[in-house]
PDB file of N, CA and C in Angstrom:
ATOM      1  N   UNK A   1     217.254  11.448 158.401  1.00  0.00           N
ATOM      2  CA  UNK A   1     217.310  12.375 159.522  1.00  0.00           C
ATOM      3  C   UNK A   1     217.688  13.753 158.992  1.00  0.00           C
ATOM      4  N   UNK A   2     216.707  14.530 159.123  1.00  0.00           N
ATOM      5  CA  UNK A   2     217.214  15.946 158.426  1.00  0.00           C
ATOM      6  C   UNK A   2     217.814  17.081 159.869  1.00  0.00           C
ATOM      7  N   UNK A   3     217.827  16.644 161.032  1.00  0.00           N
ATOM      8  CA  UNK A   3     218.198  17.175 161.862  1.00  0.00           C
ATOM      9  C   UNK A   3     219.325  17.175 162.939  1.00  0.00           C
ATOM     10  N   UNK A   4     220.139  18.103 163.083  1.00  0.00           N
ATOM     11  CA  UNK A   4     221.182  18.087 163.409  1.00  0.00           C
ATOM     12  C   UNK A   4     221.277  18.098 164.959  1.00  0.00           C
ATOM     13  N   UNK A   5     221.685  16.766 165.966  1.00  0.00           N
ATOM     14  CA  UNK A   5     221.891  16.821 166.979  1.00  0.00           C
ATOM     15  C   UNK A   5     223.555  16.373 167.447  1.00  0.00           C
ATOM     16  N   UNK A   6     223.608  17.792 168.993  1.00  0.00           N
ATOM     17  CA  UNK A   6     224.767  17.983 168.847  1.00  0.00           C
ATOM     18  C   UNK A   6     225.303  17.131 170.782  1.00  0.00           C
ATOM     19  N   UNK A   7     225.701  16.244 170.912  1.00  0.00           N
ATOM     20  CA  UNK A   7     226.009  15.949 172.224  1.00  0.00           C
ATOM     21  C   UNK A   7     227.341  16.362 173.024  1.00  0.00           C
ATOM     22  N   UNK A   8     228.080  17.282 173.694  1.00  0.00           N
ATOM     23  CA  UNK A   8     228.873  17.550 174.310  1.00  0.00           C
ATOM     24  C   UNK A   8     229.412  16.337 175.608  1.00  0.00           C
ATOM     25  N   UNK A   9     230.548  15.806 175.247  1.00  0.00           N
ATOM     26  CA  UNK A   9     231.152  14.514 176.066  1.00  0.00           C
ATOM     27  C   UNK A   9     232.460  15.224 176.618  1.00  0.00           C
ATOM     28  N   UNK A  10     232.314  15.325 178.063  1.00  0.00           N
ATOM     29  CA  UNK A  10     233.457  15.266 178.576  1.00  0.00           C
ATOM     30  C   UNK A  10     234.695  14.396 178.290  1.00  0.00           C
ATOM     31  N   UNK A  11     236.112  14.449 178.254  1.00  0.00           N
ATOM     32  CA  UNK A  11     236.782  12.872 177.820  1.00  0.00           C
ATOM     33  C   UNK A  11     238.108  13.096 177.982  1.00  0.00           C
ATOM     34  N   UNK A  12     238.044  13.308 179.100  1.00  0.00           N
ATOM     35  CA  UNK A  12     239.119  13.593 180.328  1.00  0.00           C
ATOM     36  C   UNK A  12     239.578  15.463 180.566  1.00  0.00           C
ATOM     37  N   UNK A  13     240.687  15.308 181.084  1.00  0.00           N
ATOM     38  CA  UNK A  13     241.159  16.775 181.265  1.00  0.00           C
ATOM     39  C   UNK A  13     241.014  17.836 180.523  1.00  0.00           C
ATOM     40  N   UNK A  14     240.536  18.468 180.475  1.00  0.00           N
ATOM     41  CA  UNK A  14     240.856  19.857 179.166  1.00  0.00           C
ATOM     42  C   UNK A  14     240.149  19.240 177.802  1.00  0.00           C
ATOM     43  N   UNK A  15     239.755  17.759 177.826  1.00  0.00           N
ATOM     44  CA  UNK A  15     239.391  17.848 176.299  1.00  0.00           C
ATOM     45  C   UNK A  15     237.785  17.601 176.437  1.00  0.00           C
ATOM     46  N   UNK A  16     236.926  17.905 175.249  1.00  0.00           N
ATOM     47  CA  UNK A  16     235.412  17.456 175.115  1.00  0.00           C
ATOM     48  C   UNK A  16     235.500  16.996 173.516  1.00  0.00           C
ATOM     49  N   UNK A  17     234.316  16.500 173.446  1.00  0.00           N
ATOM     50  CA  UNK A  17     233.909  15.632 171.962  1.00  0.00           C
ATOM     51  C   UNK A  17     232.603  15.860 171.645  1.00  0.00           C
ATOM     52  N   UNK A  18     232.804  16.722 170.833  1.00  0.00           N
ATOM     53  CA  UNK A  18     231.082  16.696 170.433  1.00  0.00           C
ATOM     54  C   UNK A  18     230.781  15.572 169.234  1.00  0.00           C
ATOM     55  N   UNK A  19     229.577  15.324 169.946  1.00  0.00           N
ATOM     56  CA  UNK A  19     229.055  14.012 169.039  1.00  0.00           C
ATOM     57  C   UNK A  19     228.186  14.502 167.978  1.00  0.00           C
ATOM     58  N   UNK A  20     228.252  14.625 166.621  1.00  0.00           N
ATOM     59  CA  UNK A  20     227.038  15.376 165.946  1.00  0.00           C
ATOM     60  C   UNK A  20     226.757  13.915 165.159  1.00  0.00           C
ATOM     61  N   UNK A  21     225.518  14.018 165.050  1.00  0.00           N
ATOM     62  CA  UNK A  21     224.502  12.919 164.508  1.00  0.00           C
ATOM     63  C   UNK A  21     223.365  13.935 163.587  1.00  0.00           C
ATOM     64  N   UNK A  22     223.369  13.367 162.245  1.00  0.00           N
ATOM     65  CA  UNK A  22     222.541  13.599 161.226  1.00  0.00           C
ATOM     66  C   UNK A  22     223.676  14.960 160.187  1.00  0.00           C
ATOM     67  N   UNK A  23     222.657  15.659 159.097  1.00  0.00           N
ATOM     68  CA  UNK A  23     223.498  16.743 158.813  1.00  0.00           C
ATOM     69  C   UNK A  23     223.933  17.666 158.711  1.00  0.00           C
ATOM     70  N   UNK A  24     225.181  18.250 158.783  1.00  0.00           N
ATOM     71  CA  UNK A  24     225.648  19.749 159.174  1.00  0.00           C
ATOM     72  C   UNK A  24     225.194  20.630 158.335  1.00  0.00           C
ATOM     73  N   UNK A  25     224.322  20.860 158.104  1.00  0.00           N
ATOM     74  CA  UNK A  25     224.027  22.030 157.594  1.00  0.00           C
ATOM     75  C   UNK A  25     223.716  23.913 158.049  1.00  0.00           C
ATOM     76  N   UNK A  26     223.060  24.898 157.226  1.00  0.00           N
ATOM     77  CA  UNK A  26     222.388  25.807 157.322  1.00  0.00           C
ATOM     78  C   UNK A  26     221.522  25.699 158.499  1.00  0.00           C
ATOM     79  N   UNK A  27     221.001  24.539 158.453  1.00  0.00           N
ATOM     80  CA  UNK A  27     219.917  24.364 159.690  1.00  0.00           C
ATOM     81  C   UNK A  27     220.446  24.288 160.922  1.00  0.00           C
ATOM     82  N   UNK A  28     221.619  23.747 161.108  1.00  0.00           N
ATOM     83  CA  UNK A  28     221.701  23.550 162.481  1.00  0.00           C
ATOM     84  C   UNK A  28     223.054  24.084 162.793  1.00  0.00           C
ATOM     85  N   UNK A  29     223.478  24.891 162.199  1.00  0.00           N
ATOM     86  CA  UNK A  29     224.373  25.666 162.201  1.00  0.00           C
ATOM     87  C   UNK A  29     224.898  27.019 163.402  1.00  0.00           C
ATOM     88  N   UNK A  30     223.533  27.641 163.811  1.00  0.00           N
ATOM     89  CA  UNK A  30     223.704  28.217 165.033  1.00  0.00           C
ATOM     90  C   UNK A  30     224.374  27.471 166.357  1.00  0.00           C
ATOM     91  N   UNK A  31     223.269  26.477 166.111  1.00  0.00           N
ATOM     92  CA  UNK A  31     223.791  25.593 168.012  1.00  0.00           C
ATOM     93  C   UNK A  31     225.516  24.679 167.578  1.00  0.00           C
ATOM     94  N   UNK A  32     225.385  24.746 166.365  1.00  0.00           N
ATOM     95  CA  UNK A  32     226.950  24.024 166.195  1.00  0.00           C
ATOM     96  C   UNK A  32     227.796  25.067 166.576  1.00  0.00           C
ATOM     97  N   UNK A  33     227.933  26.493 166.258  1.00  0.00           N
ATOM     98  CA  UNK A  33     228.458  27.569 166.451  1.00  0.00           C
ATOM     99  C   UNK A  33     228.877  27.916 167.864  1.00  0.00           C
ATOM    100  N   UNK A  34     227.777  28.125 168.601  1.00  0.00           N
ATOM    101  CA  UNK A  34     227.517  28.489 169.976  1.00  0.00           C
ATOM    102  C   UNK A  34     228.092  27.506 170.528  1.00  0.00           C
ATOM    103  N   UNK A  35     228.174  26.034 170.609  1.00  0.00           N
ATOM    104  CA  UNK A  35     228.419  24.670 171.436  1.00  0.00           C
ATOM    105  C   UNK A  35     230.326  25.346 171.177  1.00  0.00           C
ATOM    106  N   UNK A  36     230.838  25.200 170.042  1.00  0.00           N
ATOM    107  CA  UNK A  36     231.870  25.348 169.710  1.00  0.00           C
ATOM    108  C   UNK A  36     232.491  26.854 170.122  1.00  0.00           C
ATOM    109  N   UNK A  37     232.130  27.956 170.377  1.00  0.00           N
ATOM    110  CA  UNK A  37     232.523  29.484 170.857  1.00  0.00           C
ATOM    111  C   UNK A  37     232.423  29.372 172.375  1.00  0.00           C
ATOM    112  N   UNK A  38     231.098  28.203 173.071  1.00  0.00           N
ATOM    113  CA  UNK A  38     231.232  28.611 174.309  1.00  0.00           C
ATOM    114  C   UNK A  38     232.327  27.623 175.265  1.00  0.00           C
ATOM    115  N   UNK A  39     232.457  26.663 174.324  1.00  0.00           N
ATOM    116  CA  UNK A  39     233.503  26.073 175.289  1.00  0.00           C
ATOM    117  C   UNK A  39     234.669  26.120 175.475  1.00  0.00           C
ATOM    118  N   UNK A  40     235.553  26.209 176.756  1.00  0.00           N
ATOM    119  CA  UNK A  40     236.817  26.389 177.127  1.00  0.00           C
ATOM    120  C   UNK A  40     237.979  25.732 177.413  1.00  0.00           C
ATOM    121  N   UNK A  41     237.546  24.241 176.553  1.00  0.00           N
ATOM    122  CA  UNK A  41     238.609  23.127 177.136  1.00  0.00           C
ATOM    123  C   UNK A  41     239.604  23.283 175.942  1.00  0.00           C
ATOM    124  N   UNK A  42     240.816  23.303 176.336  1.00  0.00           N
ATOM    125  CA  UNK A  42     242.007  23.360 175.139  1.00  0.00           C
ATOM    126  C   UNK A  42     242.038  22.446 173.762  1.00  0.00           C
ATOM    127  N   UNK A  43     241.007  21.481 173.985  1.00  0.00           N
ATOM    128  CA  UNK A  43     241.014  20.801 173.244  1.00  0.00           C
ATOM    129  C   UNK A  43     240.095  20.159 172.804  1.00  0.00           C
ATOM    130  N   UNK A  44     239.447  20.035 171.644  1.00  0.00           N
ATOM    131  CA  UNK A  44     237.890  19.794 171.011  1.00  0.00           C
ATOM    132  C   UNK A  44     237.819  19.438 170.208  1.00  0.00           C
ATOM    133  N   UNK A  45     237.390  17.741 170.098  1.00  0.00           N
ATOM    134  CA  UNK A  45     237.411  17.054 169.148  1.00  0.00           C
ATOM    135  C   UNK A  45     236.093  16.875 168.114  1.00  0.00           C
ATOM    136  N   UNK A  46     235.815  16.466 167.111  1.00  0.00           N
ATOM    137  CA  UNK A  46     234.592  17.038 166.883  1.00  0.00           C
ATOM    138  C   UNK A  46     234.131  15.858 166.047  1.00  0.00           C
ATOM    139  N   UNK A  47     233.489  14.587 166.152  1.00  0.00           N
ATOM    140  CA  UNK A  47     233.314  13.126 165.865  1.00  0.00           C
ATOM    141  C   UNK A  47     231.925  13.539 164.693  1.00  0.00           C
ATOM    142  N   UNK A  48     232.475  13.322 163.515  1.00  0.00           N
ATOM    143  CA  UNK A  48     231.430  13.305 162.301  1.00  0.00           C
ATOM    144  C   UNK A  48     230.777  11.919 161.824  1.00  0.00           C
ATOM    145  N   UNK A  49     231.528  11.027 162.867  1.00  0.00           N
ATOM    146  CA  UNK A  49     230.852   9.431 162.190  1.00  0.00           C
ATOM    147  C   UNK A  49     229.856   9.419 161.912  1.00  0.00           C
ATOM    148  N   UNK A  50     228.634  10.245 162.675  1.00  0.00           N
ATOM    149  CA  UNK A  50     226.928   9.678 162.232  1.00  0.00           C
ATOM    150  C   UNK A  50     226.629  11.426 161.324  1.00  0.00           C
ATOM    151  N   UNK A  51     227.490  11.876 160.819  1.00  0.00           N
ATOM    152  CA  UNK A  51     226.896  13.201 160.082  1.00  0.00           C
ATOM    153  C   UNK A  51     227.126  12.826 158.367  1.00  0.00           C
ATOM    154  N   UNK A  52     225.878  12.128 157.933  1.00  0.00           N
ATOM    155  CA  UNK A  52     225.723  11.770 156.250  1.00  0.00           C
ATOM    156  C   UNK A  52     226.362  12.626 155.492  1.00  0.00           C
ATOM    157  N   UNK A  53     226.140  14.102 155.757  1.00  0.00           N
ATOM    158  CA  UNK A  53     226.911  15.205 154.663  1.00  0.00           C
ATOM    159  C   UNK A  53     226.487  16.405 155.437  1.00  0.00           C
ATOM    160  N   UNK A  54     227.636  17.241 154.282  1.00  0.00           N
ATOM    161  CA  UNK A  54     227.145  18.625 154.732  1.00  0.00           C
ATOM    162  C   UNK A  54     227.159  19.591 154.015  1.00  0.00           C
ATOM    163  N   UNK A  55     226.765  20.642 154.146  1.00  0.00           N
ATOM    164  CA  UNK A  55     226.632  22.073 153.139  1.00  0.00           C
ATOM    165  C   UNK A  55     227.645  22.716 153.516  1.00  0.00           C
ATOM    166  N   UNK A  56     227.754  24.046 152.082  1.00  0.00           N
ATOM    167  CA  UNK A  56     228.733  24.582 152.689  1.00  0.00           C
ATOM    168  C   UNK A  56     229.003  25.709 153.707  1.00  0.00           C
ATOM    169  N   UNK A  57     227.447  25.802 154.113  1.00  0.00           N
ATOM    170  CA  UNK A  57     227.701  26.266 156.138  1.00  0.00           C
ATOM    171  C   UNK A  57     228.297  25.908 156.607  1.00  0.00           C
ATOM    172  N   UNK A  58     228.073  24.229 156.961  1.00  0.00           N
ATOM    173  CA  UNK A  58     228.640  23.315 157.515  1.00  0.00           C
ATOM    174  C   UNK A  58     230.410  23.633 157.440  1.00  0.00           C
ATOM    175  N   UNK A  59     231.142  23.397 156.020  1.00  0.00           N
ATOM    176  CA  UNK A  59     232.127  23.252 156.089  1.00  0.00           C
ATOM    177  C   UNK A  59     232.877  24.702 155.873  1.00  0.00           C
ATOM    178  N   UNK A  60     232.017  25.889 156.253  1.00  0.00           N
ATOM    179  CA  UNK A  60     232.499  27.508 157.039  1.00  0.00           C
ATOM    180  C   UNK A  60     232.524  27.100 158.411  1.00  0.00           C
ATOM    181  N   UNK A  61     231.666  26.577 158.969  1.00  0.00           N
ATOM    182  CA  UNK A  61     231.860  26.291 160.594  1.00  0.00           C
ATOM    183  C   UNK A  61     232.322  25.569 160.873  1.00  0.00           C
ATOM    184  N   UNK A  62     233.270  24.766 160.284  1.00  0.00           N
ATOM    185  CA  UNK A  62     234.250  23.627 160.530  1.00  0.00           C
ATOM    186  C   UNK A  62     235.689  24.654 160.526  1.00  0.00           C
ATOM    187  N   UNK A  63     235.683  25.430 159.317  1.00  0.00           N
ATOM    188  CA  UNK A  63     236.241  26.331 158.728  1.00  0.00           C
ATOM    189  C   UNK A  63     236.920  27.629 160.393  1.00  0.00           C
ATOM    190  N   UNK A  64     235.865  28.142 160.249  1.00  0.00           N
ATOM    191  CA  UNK A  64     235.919  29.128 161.619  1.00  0.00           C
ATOM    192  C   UNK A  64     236.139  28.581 162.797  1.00  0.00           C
ATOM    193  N   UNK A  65     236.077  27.409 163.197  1.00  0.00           N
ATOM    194  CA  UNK A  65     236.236  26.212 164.089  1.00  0.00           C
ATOM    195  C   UNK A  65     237.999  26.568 164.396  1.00  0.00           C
ATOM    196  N   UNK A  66     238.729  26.257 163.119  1.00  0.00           N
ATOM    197  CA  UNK A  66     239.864  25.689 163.173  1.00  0.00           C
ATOM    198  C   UNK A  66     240.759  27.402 163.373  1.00  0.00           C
ATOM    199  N   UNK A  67     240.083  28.508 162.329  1.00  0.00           N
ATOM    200  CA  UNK A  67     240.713  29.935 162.530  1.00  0.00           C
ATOM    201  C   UNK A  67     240.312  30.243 164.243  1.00  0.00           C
ATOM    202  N   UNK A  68     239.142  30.055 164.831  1.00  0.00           N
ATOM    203  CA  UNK A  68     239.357  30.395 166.044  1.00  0.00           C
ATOM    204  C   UNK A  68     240.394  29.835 167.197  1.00  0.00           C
ATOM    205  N   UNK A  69     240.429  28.419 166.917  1.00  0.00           N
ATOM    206  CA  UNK A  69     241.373  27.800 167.647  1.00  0.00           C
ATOM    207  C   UNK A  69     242.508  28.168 167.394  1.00  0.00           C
ATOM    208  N   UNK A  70     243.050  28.751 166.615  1.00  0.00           N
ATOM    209  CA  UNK A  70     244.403  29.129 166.115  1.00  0.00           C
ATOM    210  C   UNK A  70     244.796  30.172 166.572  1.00  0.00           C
ATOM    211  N   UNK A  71     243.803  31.452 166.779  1.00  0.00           N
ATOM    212  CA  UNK A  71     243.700  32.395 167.825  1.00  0.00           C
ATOM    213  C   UNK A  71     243.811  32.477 168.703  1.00  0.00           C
ATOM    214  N   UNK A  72     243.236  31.433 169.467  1.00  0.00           N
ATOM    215  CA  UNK A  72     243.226  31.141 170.728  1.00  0.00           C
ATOM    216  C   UNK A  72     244.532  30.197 171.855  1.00  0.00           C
ATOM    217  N   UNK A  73     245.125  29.653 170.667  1.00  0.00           N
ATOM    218  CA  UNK A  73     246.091  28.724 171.011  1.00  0.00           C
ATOM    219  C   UNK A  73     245.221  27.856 172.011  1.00  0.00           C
ATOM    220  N   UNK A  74     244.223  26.857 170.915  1.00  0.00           N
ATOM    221  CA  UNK A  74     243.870  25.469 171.430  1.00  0.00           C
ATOM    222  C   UNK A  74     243.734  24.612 170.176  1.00  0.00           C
ATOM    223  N   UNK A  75     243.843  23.517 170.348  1.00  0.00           N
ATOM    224  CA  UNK A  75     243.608  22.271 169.720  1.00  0.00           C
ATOM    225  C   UNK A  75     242.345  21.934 169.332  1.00  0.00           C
ATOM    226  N   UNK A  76     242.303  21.139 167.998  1.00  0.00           N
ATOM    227  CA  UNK A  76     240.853  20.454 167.705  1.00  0.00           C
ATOM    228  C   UNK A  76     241.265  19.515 166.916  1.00  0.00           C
ATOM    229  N   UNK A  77     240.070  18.591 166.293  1.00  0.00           N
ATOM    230  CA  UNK A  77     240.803  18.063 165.504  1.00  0.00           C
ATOM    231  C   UNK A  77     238.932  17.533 164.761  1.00  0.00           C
ATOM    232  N   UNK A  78     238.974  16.813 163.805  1.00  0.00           N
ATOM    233  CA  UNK A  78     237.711  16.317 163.088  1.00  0.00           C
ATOM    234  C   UNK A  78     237.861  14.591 162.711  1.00  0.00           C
ATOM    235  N   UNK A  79     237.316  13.802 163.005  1.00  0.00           N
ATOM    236  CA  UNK A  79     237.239  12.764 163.258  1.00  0.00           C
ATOM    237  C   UNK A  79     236.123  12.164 162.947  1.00  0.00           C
ATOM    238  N   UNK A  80     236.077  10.780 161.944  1.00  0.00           N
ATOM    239  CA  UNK A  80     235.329   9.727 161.343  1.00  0.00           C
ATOM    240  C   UNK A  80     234.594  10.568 160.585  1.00  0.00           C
ATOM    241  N   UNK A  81     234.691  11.214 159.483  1.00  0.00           N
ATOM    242  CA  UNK A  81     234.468  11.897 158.446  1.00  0.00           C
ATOM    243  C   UNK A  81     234.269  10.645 157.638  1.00  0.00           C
ATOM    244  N   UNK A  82     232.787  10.593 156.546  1.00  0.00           N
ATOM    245  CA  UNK A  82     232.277   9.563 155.667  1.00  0.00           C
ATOM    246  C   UNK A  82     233.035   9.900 154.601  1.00  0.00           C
ATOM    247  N   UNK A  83     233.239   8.663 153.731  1.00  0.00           N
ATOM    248  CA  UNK A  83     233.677   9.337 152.347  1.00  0.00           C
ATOM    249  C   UNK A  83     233.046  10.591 151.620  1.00  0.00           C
ATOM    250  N   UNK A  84     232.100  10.604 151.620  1.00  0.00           N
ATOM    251  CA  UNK A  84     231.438  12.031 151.276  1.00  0.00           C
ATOM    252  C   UNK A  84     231.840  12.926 151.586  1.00  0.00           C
ATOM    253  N   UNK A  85     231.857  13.185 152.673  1.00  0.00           N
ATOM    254  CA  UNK A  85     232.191  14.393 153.551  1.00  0.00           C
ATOM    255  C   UNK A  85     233.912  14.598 153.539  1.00  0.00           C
ATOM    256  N   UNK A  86     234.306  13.595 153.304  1.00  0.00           N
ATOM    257  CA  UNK A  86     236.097  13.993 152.401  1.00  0.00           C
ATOM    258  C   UNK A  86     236.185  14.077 151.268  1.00  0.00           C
ATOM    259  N   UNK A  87     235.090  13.944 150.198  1.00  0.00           N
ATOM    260  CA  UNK A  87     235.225  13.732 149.031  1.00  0.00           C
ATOM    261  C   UNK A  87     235.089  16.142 148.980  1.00  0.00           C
ATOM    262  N   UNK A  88     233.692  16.341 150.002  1.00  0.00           N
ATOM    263  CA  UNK A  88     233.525  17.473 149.772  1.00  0.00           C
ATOM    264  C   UNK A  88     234.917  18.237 150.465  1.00  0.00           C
ATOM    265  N   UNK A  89     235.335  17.772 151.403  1.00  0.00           N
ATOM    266  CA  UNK A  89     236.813  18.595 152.188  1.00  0.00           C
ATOM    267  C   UNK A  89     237.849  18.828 150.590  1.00  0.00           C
ATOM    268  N   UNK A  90     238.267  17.677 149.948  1.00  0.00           N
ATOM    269  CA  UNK A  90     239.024  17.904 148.769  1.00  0.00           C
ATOM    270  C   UNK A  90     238.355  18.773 147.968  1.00  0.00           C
ATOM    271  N   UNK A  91     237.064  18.636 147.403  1.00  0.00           N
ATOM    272  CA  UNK A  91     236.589  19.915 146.431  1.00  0.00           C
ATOM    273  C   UNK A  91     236.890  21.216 146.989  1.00  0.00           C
ATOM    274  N   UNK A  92     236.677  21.394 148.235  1.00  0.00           N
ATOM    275  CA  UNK A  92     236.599  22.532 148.642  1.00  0.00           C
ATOM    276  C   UNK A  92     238.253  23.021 149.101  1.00  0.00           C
ATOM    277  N   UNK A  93     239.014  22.184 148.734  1.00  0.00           N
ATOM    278  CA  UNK A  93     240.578  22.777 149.193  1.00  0.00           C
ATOM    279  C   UNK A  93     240.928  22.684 150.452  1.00  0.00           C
ATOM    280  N   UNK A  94     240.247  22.096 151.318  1.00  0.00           N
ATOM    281  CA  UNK A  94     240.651  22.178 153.129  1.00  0.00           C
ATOM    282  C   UNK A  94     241.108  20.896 153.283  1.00  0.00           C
ATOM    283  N   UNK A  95     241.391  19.442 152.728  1.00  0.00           N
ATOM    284  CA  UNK A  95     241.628  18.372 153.559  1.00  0.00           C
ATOM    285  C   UNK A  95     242.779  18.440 153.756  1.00  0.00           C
ATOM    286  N   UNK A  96     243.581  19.579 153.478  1.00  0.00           N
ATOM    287  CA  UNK A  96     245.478  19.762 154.257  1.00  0.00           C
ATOM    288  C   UNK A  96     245.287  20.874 155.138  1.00  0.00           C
ATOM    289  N   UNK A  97     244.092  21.702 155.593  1.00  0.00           N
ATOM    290  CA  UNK A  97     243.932  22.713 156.577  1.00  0.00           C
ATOM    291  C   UNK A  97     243.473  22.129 157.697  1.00  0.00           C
ATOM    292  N   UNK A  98     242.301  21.326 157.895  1.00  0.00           N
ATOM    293  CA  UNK A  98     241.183  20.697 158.700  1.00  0.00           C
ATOM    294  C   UNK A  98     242.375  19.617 159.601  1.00  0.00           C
ATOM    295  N   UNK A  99     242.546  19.736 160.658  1.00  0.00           N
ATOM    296  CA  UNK A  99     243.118  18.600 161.494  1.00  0.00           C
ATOM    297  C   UNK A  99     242.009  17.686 161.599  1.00  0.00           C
ATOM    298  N   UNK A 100     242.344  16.368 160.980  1.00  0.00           N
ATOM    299  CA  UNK A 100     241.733  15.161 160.676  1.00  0.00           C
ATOM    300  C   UNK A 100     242.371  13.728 161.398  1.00  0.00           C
ATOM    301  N   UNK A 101     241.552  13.270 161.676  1.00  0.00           N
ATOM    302  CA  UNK A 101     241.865  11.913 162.431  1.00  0.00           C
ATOM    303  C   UNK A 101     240.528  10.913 161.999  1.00  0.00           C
ATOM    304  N   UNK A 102     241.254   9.917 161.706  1.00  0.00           N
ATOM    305  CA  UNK A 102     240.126   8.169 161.923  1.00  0.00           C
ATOM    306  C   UNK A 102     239.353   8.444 163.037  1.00  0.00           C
ATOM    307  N   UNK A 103     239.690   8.307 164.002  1.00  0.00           N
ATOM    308  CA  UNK A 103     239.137   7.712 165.466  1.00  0.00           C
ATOM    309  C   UNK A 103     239.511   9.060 166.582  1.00  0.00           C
ATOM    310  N   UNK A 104     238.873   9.004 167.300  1.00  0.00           N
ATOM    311  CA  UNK A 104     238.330   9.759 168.415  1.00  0.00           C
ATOM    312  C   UNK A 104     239.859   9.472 169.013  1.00  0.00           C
ATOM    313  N   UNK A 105     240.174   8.296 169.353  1.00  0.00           N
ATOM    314  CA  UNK A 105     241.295   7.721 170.304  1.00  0.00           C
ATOM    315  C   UNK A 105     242.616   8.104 169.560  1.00  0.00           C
ATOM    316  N   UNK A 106     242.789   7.828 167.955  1.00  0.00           N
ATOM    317  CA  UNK A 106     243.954   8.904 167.649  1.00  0.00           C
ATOM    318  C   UNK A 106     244.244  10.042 167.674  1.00  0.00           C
ATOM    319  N   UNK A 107     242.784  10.418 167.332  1.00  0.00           N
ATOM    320  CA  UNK A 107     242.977  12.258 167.890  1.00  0.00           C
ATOM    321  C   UNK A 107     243.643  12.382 169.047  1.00  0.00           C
ATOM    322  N   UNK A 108     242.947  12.150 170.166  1.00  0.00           N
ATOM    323  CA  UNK A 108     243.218  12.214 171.611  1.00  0.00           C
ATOM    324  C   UNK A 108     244.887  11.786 171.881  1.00  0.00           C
ATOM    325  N   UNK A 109     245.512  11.048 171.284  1.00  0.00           N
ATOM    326  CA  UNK A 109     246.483  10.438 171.218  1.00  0.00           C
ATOM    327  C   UNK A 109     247.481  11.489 170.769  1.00  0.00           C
ATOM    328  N   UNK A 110     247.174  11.811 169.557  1.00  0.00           N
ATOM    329  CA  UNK A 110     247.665  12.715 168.556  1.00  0.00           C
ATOM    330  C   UNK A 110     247.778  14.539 169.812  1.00  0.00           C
ATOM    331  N   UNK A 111     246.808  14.451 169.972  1.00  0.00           N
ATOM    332  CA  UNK A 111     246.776  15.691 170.769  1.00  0.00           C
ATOM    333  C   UNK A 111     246.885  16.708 172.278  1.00  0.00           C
ATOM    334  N   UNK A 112     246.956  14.963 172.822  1.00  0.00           N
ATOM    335  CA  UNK A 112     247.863  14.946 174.151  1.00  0.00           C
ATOM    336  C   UNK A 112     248.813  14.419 174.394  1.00  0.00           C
ATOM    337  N   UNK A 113     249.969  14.314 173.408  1.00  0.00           N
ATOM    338  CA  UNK A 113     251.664  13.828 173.578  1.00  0.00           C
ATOM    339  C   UNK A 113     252.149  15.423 174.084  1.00  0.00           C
ATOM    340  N   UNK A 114     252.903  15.287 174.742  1.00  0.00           N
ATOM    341  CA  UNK A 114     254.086  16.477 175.005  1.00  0.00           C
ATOM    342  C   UNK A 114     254.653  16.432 173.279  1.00  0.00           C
ATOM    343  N   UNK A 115     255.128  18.315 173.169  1.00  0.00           N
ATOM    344  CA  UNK A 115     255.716  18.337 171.441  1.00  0.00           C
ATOM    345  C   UNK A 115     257.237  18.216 172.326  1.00  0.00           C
ATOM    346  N   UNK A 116     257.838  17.713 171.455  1.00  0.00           N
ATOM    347  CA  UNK A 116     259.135  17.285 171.494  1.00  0.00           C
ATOM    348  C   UNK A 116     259.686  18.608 171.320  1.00  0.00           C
TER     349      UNK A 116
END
């Protein structure tokens, strides 16, 4: 699959999940951009289970993902990342920047507790 499709899931209050299937690249990099700038829920999880790999577009817009949210004071987090795609997070110096989670449901977990 050389093409990057991106599904927007509601998944309860304030949060969405985009589902991306195939890989993040150069190519599909605009509508990943736009999906991610236009939405307004505090919290945006972003499920890589079906994304084989990615370039390093890909992991600038993962990148700008996490500096905008930080701006903004909202939450995200990146979730079911293949070994690959952590093997490239460590080359590239981000797997202690990138909020990372296993599962969709720890994120969510992780990111709707009250902070103590």
């Amino acid at each position: 699959m050389d093409k990057l499709s991106i599904e927007v899931v509601p998944a309860g209050e304030g949060i969405r999940i985009l589902r991306l299937e195939g890989p993040l690249t150069l190519r599909g990099l605009a509508e990943f951009q736009s999906i991610v700038r236009d939405g307004e829920e505090p919290i945006t999880i972003v499920n890589l289970s079906k994304v084989p790999f990615m370039d390093s577009a890909g992991l600038g817009a993962l990148m700008g993902m996490h500096t905008s949210s930080q701006k903004l004071g909202r939450k995200y987090a990146v979730v079911g990342a293949s070994d690959r795609v952590r093997v490239l997070f460590g080359v590239a110096g981000i797997e202690n920047i990138l909020v990372t989670y296993d599962t969709v449901e720890n994120a969510k977990t992780a990111l709707t507790e009250p902070r103590a």
